[in-house]
Protein backbone atom coordinates (compact mmCIF):
# COMPACT_ATOMS: atom_id res chain seq x y z
CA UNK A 1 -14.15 -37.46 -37.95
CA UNK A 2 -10.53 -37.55 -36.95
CA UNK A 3 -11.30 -39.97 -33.33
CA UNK A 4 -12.66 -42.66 -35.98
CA UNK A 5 -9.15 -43.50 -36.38
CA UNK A 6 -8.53 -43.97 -33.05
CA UNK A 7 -8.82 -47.28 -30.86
CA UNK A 8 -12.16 -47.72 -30.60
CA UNK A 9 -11.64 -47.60 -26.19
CA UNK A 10 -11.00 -44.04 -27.53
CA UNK A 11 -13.74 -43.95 -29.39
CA UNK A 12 -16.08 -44.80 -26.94
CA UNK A 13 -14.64 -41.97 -25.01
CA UNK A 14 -15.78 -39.50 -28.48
CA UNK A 15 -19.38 -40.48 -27.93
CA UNK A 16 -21.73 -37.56 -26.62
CA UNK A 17 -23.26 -39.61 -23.34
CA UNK A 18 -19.69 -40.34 -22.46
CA UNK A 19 -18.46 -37.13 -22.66
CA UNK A 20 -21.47 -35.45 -20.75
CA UNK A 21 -20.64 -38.36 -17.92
CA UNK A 22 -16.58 -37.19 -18.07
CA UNK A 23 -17.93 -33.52 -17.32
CA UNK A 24 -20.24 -34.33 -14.93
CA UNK A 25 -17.95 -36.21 -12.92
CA UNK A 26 -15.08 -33.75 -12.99
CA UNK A 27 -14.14 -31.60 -10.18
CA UNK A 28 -14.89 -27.71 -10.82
CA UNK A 29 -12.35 -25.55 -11.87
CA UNK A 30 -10.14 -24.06 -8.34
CA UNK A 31 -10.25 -20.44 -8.44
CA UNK A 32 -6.14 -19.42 -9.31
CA UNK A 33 -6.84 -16.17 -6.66
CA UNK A 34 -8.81 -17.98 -3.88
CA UNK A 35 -5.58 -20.97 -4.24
CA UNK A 36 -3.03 -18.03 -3.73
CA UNK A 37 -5.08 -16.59 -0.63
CA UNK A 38 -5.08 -19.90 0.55
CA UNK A 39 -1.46 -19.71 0.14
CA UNK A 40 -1.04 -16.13 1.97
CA UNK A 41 -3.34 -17.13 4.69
CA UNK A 42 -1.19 -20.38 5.65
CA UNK A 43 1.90 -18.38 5.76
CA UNK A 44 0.59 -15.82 7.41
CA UNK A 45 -0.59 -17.87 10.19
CA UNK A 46 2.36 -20.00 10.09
CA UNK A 47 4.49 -16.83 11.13
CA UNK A 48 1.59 -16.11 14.02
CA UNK A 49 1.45 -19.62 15.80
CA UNK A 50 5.36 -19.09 16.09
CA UNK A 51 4.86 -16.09 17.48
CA UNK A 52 2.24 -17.18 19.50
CA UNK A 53 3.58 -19.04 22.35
CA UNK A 54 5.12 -15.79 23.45
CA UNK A 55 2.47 -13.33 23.05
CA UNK A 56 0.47 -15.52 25.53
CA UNK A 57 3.11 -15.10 28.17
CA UNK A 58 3.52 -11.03 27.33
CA UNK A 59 -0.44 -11.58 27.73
CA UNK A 60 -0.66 -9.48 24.15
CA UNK A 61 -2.07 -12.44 22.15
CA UNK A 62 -5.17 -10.59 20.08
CA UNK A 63 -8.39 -12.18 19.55
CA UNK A 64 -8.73 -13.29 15.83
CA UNK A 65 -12.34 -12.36 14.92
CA UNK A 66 -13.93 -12.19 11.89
CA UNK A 67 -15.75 -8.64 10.73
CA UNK A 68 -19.29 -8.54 10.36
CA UNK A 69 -20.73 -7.56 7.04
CA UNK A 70 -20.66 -4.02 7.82
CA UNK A 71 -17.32 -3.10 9.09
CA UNK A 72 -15.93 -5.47 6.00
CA UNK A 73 -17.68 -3.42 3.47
CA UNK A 74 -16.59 0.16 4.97
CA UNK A 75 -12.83 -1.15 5.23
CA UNK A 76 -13.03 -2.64 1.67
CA UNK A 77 -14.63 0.40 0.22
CA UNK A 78 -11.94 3.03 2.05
CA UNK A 79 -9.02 0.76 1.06
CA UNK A 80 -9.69 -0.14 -2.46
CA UNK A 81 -12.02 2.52 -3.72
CA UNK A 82 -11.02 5.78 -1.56
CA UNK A 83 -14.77 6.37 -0.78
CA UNK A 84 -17.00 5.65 2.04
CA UNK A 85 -20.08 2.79 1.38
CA UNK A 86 -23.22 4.40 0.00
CA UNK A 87 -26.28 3.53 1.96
CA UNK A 88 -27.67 1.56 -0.79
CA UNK A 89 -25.34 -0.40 -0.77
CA UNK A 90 -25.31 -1.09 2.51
CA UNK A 91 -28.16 -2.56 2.42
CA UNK A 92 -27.78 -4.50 -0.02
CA UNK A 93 -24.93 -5.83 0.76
CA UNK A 94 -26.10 -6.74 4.62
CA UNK A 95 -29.36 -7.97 2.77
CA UNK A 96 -27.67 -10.92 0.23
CA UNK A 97 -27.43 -14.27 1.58
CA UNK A 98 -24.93 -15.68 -0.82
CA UNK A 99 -21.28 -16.40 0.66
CA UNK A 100 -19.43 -15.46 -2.30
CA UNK A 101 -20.53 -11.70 -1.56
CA UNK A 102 -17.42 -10.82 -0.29
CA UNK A 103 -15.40 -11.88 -2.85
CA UNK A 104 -17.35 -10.42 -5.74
CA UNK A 105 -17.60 -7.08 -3.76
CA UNK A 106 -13.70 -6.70 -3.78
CA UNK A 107 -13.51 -7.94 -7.29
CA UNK A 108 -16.02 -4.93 -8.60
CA UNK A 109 -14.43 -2.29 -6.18
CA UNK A 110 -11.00 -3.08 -7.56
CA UNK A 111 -12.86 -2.08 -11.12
CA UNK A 112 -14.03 0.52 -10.01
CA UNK A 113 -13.03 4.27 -11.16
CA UNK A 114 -11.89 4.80 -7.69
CA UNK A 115 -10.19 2.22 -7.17
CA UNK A 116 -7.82 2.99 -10.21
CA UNK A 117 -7.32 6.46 -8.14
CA UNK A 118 -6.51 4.39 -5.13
CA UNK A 119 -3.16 3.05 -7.07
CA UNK A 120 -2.55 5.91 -8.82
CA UNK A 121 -2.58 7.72 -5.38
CA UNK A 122 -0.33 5.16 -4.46
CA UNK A 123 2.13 4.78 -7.03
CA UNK A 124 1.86 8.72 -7.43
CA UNK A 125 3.70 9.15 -3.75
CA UNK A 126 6.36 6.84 -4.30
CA UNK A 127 7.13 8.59 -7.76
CA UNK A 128 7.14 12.35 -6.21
CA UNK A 129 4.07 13.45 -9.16
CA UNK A 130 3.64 17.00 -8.78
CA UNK A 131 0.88 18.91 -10.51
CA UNK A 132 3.51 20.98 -12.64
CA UNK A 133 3.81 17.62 -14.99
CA UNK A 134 0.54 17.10 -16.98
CA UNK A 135 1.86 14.62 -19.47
CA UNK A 136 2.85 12.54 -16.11
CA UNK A 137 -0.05 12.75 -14.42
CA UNK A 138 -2.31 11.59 -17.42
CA UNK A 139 -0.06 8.66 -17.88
CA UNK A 140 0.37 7.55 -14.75
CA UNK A 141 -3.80 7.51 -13.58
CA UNK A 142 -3.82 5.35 -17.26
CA UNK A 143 -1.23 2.86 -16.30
CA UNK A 144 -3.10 2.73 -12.40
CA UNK A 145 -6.56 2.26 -14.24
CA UNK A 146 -5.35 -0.38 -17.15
CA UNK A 147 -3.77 -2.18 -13.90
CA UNK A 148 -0.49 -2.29 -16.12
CA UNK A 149 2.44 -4.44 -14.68
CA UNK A 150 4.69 -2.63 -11.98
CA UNK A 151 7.66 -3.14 -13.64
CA UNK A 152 5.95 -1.49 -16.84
CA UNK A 153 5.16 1.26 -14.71
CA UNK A 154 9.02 1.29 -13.18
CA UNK A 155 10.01 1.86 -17.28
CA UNK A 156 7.37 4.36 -17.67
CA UNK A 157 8.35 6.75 -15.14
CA UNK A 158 12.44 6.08 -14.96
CA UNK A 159 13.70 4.74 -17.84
CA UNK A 160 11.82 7.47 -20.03
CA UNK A 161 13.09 10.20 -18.18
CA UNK A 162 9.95 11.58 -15.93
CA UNK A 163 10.85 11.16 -12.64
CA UNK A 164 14.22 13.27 -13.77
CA UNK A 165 12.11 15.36 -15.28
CA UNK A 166 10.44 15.62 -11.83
CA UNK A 167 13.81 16.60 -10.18
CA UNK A 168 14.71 19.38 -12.74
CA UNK A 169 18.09 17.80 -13.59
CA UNK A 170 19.30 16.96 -10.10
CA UNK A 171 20.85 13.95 -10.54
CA UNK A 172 21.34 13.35 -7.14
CA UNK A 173 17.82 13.45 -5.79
CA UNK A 174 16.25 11.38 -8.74
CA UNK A 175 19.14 8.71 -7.42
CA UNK A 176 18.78 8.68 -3.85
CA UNK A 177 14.66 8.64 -4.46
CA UNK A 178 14.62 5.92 -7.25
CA UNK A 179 16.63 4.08 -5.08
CA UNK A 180 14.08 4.28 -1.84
CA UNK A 181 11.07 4.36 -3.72
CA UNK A 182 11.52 1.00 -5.93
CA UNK A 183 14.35 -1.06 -4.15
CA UNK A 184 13.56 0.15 -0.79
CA UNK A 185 17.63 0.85 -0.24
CA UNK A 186 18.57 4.38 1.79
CA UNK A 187 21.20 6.08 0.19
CA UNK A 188 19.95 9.50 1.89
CA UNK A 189 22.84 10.15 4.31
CA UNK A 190 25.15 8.62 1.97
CA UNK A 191 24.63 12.17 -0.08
CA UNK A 192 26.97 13.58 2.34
CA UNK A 193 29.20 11.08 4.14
CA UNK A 194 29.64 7.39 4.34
CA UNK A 195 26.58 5.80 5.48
CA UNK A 196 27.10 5.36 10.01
CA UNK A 197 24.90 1.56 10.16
CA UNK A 198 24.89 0.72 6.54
CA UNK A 199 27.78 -0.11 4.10
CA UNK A 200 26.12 2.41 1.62
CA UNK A 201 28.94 4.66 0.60
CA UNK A 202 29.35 8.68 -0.39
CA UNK A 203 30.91 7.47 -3.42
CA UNK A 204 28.49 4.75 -4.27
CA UNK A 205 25.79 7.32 -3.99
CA UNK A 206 27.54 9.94 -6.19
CA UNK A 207 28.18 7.02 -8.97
CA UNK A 208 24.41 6.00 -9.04
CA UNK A 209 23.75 9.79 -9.36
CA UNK A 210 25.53 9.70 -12.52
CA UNK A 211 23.28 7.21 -13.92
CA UNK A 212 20.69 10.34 -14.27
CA UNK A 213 22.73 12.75 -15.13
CA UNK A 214 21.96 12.55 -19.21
CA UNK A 215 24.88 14.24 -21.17
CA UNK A 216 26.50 15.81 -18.11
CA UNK A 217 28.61 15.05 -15.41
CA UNK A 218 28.58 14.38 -11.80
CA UNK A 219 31.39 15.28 -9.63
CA UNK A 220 32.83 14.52 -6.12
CA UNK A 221 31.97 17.22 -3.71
CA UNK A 222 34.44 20.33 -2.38
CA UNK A 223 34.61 18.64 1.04
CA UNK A 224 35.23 14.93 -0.13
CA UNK A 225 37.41 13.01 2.16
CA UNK A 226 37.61 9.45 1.83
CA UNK A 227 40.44 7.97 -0.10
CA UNK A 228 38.72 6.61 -3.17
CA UNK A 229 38.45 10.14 -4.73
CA UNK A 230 39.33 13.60 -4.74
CA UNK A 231 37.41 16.35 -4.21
CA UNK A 232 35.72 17.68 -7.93
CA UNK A 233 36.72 14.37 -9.40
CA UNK A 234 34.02 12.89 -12.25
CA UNK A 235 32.69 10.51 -10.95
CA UNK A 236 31.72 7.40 -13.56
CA UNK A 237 28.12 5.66 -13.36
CA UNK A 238 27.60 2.82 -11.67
CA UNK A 239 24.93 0.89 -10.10
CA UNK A 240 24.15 0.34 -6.47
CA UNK A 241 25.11 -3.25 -4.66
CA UNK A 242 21.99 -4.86 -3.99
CA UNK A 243 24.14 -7.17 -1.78
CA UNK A 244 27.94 -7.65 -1.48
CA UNK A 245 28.52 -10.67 -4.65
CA UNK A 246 26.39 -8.26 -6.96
CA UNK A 247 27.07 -5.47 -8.79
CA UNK A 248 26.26 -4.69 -12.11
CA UNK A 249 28.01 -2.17 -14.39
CA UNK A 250 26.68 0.59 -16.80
CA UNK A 251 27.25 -0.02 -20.56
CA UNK A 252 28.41 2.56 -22.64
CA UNK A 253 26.82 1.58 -25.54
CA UNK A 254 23.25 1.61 -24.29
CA UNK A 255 21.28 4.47 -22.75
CA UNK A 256 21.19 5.17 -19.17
CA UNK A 257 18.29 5.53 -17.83
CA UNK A 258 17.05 2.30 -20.08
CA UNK A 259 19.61 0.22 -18.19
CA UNK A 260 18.44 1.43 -15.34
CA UNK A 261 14.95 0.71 -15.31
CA UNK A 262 15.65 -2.74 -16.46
CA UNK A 263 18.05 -3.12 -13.83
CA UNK A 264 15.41 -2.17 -11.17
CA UNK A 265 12.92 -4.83 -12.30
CA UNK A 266 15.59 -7.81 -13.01
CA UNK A 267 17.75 -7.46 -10.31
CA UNK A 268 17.85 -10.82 -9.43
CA UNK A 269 18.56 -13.04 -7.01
CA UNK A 270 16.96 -10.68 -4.23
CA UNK A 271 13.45 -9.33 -5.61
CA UNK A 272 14.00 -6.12 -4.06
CA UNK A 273 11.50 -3.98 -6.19
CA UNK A 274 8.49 -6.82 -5.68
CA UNK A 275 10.00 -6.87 -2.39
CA UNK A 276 9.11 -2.96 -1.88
CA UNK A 277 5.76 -2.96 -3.93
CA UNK A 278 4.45 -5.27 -1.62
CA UNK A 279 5.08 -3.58 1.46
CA UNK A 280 3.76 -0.80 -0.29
CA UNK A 281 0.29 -2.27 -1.44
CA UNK A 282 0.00 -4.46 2.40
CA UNK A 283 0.71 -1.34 4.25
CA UNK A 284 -2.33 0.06 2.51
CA UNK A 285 -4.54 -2.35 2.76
CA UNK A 286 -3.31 -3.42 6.88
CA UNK A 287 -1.29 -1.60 8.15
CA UNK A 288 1.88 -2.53 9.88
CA UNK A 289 2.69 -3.69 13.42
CA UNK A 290 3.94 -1.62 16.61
CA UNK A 291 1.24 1.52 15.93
CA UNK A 292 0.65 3.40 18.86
CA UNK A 293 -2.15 4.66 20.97
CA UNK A 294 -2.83 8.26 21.11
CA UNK A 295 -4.48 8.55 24.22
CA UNK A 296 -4.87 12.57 24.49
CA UNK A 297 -6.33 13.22 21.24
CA UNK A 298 -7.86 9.43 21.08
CA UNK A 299 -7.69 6.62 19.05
CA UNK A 300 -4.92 4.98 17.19
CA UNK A 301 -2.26 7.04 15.82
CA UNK A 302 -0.13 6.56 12.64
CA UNK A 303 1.46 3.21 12.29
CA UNK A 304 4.97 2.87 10.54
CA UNK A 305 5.44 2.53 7.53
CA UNK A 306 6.85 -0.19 5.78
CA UNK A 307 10.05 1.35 4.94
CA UNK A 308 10.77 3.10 8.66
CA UNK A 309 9.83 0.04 10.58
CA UNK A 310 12.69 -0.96 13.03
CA UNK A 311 14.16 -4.55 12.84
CA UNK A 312 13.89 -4.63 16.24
CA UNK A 313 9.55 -4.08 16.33
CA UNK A 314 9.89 -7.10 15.22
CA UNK A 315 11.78 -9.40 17.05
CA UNK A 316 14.23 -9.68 20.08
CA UNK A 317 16.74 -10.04 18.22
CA UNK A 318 19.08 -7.44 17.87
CA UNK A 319 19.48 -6.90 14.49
CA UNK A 320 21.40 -4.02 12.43
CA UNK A 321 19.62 -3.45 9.93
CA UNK A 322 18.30 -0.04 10.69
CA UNK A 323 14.92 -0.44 8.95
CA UNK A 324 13.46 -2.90 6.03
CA UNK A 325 15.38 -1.36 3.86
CA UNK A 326 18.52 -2.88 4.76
CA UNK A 327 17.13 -6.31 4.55
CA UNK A 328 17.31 -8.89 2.03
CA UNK A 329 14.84 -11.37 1.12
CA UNK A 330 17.56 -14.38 0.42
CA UNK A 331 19.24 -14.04 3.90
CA UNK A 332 18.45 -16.87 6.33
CA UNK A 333 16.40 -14.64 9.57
CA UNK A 334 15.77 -11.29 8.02
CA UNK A 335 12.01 -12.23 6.88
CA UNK A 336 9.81 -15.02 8.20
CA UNK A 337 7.54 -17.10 5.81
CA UNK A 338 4.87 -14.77 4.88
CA UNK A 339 6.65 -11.48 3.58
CA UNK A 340 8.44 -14.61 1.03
CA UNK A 341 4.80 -15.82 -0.55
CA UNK A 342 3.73 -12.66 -0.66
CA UNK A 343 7.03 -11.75 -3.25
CA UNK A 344 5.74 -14.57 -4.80
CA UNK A 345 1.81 -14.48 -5.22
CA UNK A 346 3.11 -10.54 -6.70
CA UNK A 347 5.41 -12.15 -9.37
CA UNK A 348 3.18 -15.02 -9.78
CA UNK A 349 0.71 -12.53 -10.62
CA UNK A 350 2.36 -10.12 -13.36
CA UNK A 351 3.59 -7.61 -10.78
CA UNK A 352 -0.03 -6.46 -11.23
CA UNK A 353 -0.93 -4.05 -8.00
CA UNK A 354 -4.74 -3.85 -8.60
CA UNK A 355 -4.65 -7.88 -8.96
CA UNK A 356 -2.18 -8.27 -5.79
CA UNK A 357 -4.95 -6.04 -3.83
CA UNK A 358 -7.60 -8.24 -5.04
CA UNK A 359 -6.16 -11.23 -3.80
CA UNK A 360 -5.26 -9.76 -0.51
CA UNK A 361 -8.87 -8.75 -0.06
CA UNK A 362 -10.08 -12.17 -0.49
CA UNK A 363 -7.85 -13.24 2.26
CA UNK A 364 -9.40 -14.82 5.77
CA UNK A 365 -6.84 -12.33 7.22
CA UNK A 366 -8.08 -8.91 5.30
CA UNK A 367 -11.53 -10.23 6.46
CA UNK A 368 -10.84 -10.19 9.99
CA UNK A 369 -11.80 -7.59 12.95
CA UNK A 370 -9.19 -4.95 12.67
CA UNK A 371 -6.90 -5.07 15.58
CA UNK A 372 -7.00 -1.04 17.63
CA UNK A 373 -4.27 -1.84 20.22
CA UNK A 374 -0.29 -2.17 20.89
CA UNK A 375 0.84 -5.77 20.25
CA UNK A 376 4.33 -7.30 20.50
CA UNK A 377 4.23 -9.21 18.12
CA UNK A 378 7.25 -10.88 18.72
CA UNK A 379 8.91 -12.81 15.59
CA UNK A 380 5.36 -12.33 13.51
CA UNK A 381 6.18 -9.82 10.81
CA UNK A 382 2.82 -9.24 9.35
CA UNK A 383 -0.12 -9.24 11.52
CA UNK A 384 -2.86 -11.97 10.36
CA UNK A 385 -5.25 -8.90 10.62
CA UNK A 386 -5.85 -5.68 9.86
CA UNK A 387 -4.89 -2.85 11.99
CA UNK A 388 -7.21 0.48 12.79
CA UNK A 389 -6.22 3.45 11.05
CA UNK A 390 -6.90 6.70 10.53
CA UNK A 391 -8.92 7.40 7.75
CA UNK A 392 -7.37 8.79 4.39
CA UNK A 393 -7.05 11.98 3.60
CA UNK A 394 -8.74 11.65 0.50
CA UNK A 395 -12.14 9.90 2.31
CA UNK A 396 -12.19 12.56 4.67
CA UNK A 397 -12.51 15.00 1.95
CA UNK A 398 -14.94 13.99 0.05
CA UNK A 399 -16.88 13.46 2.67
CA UNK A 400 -16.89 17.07 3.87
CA UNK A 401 -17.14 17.89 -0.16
CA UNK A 402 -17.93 17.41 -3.66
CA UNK A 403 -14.67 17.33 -5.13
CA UNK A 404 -13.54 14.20 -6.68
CA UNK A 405 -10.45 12.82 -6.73
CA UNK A 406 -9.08 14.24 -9.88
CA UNK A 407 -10.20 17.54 -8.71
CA UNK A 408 -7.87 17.21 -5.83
CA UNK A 409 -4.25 18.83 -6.07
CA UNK A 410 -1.17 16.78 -5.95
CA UNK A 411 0.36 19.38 -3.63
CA UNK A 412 -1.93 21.13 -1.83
CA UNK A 413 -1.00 24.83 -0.76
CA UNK A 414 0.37 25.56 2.37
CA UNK A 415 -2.30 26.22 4.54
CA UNK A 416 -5.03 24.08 2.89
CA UNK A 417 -6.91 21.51 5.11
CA UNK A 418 -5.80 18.81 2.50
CA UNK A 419 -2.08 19.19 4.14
CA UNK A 420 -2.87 19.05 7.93
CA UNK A 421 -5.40 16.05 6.74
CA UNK A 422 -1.92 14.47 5.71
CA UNK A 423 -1.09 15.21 2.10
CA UNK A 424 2.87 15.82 1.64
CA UNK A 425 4.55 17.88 -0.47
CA UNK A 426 5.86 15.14 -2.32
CA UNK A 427 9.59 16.10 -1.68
CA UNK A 428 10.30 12.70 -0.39
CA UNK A 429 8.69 8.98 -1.66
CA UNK A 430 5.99 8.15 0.50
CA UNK A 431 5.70 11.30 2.47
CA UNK A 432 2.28 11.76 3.37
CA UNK A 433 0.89 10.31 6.77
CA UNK A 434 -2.38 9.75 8.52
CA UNK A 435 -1.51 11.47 11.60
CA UNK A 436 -3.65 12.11 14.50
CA UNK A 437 -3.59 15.80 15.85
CA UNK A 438 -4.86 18.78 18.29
CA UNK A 439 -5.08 20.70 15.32
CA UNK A 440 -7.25 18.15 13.52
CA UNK A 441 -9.58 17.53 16.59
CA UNK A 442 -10.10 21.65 16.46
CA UNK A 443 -10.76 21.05 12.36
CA UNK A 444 -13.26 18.62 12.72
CA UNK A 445 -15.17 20.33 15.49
CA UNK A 446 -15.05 23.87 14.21
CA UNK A 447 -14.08 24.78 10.64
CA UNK A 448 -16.58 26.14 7.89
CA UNK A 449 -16.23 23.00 5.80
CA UNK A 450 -17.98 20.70 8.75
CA UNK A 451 -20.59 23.40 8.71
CA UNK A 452 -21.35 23.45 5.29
CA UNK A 453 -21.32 19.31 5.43
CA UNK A 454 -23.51 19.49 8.39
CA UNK A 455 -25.81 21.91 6.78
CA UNK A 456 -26.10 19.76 3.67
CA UNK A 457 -27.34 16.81 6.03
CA UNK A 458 -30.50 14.37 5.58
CA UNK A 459 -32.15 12.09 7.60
CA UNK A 460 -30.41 10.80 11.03
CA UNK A 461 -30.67 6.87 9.50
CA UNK A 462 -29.19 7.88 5.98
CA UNK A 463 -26.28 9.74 7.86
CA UNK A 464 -25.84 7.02 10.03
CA UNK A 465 -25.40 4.76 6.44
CA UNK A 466 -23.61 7.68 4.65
CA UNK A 467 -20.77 8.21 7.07
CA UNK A 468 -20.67 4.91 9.64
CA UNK A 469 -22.02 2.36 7.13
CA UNK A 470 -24.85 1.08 9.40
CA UNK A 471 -27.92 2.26 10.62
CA UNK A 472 -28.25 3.46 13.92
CA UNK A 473 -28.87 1.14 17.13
CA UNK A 474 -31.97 2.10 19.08
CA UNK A 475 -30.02 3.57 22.31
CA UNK A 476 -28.87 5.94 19.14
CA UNK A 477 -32.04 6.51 17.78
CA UNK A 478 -33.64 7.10 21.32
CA UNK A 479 -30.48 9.77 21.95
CA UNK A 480 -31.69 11.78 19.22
CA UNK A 481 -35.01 11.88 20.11
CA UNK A 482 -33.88 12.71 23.66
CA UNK A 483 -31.76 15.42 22.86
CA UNK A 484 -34.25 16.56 20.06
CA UNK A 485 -31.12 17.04 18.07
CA UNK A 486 -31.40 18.29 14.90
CA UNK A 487 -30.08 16.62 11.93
CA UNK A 488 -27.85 19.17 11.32
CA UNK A 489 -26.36 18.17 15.47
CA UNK A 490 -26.48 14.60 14.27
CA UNK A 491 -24.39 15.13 11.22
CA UNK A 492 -22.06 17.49 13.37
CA UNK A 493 -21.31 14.62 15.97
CA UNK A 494 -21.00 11.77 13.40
CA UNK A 495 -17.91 13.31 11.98
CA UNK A 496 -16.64 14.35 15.22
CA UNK A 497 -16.93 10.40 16.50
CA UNK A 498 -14.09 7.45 16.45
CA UNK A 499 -15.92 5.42 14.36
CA UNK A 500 -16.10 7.63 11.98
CA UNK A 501 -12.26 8.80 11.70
CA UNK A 502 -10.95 5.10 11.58
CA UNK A 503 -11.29 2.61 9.35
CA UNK A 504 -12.05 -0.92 11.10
């Protein structure tokens, strides 16, 4: 034995009893996730008791609750699996005793088939997927199901060529999207003119353009007018300024569209692209502050999204930046504490989106009563809660039928229910919306699809599981019997009810 040529005080230490009292007295093992949820949680409510002082005197300080079983296992289901609960498992879930439930339920759901479409759905809108690219598709649900690193997927899509693929050679749309959907930076007006509240240029725009424009060329356009340029000029490839010191060049010894995927994931100092993917993956799984109240049709309405937010929802300070997008991670009052760990509980965990959800989940903040009404919430970026939101399109669907996910189009047709349920058309990153609507009140009361669901109905208790997650209170069950309602009536006003079109 190699210790018997040790000291023997380090011997000793070799014998079995010693070793079995070494183990025993040993702490266990700290869970790496439940450390960086500890981490998110601090900052998070670091950023709230700043914020709170204020929100007591605008009398707008909400209640921080925690959910009960139930309304954590629908929201954890919708958000990282795209389905509803089955009733089976809500009772087992309400039924186990252990307190580690929680934890292990977002760990499996993360796993799970569905929850693989939930980031492919996700990364699938900010990459414009349409259903005319097969190859794309396929790849893309593999790289959202193997959980592959973002900056993998970044390569994938841009530096092979499929997202200009996507744009059928125009150079100009692949640039202006590529740069909103992974660095979060609007070049859209620049397309035309100098940017007005930005210092994004026409030219700057045109020159980024060029990066994706393969073996041809990109000129200036016929009504150019700034004196940089002429109008029909070439205009040479170039990468965008991430801030004013830093500007890398295009080699002309390497291939484009290689550069510039490796630009987009090392662009250092400012972490835009984690920066962006975790907007991305919070505004899925929270929401983000300043949603509104739609009182007519009822409920909450559509909150913005992470890249149209206002600096100015945020604080009283009057900022320029137009939106997030115009705001860097590295300068001193753009972003409070949180959004910063957040960057870095992303990077410290491979830039992995199905991992970054599953920490988020775990959080004391994801497992908090969702928050259903307008909050200033002063200088507090993130909310320490979730907010109510509409339900997704995709959950609404296949709860009226028995198409799965990878049965669903990409881009519906105009005129299917899929596009007034929200779906875009994928012209734009991150186009489609939750909205709240006349014409969706009128859907869910009268079309043939809530007919056939209805018709299709069991028993009032398993409907009550099926769609709401819970079984029904007695004032519910006594309703039914009051009304002698059929279960075909129950089923009808289920869908038709708040609780069922929001997720807590």
């Amino acid at each position: 034995m190699k210790c018997c040529l040790l000291p023997c005080v380090l011997l000793l230490s070799c014998t079995p009893e010693n070793e079995a009292r070494q183990t025993a007295s040993q702490p266990a093992a700290i869970d790496p996730v439940q450390q960086a949820t500890a981490r998110v949680d601090t900052a998070l409510m670091h950023d709230y008791e700043l914020a709170l002082t204020n929100m007591r005197k605008a009398n707008f300080a909400p209640l921080l609750l925690m959910a009960d079983d139930t309304t954590f296992l629908r929201r954890a289901c919708i958000d990282l699996a795209g389905r509803l609960p089955r009733p089976d498992e809500v009772r087992a879930f309400v039924s186990d005793p252990t307190p580690e439930k929680r934890a292990k339920l977002t760990d499996s759901l993360t796993r799970e088939p569905g929850g693989a479409e939930v980031r492919f759905r996700m990364l699938a809108e900010a990459f414009r997927v349409t259903d005319e690219d097969p190859e794309t598709i396929s790849w893309l649900r593999q790289a959202a199901a193997d959980d592959r690193p973002y900056a993998e997927i970044i390569s994938g899509m841009i530096g092979t060529g499929r997202v200009s693929r996507r744009d059928g050679g125009d150079a100009m749309r692949t640039g202006v999207e590529t740069a909103y959907s992974v660095l979060g930076l609007d070049t859209r007006c620049a397309m035309c003119h100098d940017h007005p509240f930005s210092e994004r240029t026409e030219m700057e725009c045109y020159a980024f353009a060029a990066c994706f424009a393969g073996k041809g060329e990109v000129r200036l356009p016929h009504d150019y007018k700034y004196p940089n340029g002429k109008p029909g000029d070439v205009v040479q490839p170039a990468l965008l300024r991430i801030d004013r010191a830093w500007r890398p060049f295009i080699q002309d010894n390497e291939d484009k569209l290689t550069q510039v995927a490796k630009w987009l994931t090392n662009e250092e100092p400012t972490k835009r692209f984690a920066l962006v993917a975790v907007m991305r993956v919070w505004s899925g799984l929270f929401g983000m502050p300043e949603q509104i109240i739609n009182n007519t049709v009822g409920g909450v309405d559509d909150e913005p999204s992470w890249n149209e937010t206002h600096g100015n929802c945020f604080t009283r300070s009057q900022r320029r930046a137009a939106t997030w997008i115009d705001m860097n991670i590295n300068r001193p009052g753009d972003f409070s504490q949180a959004p910063k760990v957040l960057i870095e509980e992303f990077l410290r965990c491979g830039c992995r989106i199905g991992e970054f959800q599953r920490l988020l989940a775990r959080t004391n903040a994801y497992q908090r009563s969702g928050i259903n009404y307008n909050t200033d919430w002063q200088d507090c970026q993130l909310a320490p809660a979730p907010h109510i939101r509409r339900l997704p399109t995709e959950v609404i669907w296949k709860a009226l039928t028995d198409e799965t996910d990878i049965q669903l189009p990409q881009i519906p047709q105009p005129g299917h229910p899929l596009r007034m349920l929200g779906r875009g058309t994928r012209e734009w990153t991150d186009e489609s919306r939750t909205p709240l609507s006349h014409e969706l009140v009128r859907f869910m009361m009268n079309d043939k699809l809530i007919d056939q669901a209805t018709a299709k109905a069991g028993d009032a208790e398993g409907m009550f599981l099926a769609l709401l997650g819970r079984e029904p209170t007695e004032n519910e069950r006594a309703a039914i019997l009051r009304t002698a309602a059929t279960d075909g009536d129950v089923a009808w006003a289920l869908l038709n009810t708040k609780e069922f079109m929001f997720r807590p």
